[in-house]
Protein backbone atom coordinates (compact mmCIF):
# COMPACT_ATOMS: atom_id res chain seq x y z
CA UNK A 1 0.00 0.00 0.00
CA UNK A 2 0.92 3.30 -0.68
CA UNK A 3 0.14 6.41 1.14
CA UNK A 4 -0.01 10.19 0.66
CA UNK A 5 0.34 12.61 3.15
CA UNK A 6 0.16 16.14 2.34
CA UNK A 7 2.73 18.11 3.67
CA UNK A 8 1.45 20.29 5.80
CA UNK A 9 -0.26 17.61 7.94
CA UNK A 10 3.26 15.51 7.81
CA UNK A 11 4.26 18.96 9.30
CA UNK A 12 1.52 19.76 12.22
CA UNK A 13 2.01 16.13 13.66
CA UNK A 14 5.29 15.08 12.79
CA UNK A 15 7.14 16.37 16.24
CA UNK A 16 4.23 15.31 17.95
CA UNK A 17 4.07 11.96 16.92
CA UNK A 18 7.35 11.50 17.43
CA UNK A 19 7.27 12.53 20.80
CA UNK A 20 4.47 9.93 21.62
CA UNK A 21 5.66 6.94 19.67
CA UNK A 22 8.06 4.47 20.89
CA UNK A 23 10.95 5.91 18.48
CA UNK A 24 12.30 8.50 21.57
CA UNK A 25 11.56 7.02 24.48
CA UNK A 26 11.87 8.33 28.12
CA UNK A 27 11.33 5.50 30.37
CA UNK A 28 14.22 4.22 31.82
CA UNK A 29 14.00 3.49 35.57
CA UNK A 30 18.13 3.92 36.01
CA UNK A 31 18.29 7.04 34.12
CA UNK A 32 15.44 9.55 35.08
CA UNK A 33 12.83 9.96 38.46
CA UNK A 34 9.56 8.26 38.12
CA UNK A 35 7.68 11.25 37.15
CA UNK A 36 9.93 12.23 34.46
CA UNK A 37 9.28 8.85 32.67
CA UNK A 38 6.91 9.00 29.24
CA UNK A 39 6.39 5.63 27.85
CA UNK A 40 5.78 5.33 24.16
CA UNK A 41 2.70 4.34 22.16
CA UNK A 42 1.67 2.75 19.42
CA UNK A 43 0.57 3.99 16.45
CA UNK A 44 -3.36 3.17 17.54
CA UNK A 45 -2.99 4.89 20.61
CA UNK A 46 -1.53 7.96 18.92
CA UNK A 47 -4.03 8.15 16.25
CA UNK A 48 -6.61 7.84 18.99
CA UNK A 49 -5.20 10.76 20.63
CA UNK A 50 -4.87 12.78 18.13
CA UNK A 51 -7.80 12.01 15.60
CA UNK A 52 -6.37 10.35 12.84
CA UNK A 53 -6.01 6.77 11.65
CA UNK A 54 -3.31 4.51 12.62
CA UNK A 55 -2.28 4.40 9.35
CA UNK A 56 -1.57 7.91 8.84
CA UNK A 57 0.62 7.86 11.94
CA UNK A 58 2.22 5.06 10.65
CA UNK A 59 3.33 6.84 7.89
CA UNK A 60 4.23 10.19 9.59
CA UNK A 61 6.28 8.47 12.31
CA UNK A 62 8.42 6.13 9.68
CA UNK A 63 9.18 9.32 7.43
CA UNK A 64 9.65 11.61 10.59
CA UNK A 65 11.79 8.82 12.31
CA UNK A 66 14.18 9.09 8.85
CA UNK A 67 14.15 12.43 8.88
CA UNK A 68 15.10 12.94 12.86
CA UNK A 69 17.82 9.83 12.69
CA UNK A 70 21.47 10.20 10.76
CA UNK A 71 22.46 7.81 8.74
CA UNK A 72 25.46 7.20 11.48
CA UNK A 73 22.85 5.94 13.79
CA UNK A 74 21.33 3.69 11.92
CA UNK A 75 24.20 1.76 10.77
CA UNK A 76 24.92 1.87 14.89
CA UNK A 77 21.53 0.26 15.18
CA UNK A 78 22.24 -2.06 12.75
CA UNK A 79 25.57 -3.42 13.87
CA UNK A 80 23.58 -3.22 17.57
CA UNK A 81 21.25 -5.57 16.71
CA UNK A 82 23.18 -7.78 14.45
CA UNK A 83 25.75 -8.22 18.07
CA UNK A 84 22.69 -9.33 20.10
CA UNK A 85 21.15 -11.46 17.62
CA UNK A 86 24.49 -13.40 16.58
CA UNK A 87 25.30 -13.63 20.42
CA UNK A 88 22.10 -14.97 21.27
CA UNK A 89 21.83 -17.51 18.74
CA UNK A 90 25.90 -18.86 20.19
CA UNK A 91 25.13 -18.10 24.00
CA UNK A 92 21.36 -18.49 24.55
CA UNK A 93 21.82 -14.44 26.16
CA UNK A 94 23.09 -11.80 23.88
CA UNK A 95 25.67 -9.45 25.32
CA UNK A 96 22.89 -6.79 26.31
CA UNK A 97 20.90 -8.85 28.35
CA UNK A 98 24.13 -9.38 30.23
CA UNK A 99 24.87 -6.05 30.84
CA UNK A 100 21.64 -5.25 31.85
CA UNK A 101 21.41 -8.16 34.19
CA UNK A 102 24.74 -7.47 35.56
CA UNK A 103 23.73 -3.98 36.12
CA UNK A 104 20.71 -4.75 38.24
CA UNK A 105 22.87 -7.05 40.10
CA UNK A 106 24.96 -4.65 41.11
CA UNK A 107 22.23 -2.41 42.22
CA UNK A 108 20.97 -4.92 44.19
C-alpha cells in the first residue's frame, strides 16, 4: 500500500508523533525519576489521541523517524542488533541482556 500525506499535515504532527511513539523514548527506571518517565505508544494509541487513523501515523512516524535519525545511527543500530542477535543464537543471552542483568545485580 501506498500512502499520501500532504505536507502540511506531515508537518503539524510530525514532532508530535514522534514525541508519543516508541521511536524517543523516556522511560528508563536507572536514568530519570519516576515522574519524568513517558512511555511510548503505538501507532493506535496515537491516532486515537490525536484524531487520525493509525495508518496515517504510521506513515508520519516512519518518514519523521528518517528524517530525525542520521544515517550514522542507523548503521549503529544495525551493527547493535546484528551483536545481540548473533550472540544470542551462540550463548542463549546476547551481550545486552548481560549487561543489563549485571547492572541490576549490582544495584541490588
Amino acid at each position: 500500500m501506498n500512502y499520501y500525506i500532504d505536507p502540511e499535515v506531515y508537518k503539524k504532527y510530525k514532532e508530535q508523533i514522534l514525541e508519543m511513539s516508541q521511536s524517543v523514548q523516556i522511560n528508563y527506571a536507572e536514568n530519570i525519576p519516576p515522574e519524568k518517565r513517558k512511555p511510548g505508544f503505538s501507532d493506535q494509541q496515537i491516532g486515537e489521541k490525536l484524531g487520525l487513523d493509525p495508518t496515517i501515523v504510521r506513515e508520519i512516524r516512519c518518514v519523521a523517524e528518517r528524517d530525525y535519525y542520521t544515517l550514522d545511527e542507523w548503521q549503529k543500530a544495525i551493527k547493535f542488533k546484528d551483536k545481540a542477535c548473533r550472540e544470542y543464537a551462540v550463548k542463549g543471552v546476547s551481550s545486552v541482556t548481560k549487561k543489563y542483568l549485571l547492572k541490576r545485580k549490582v544495584r541490588e
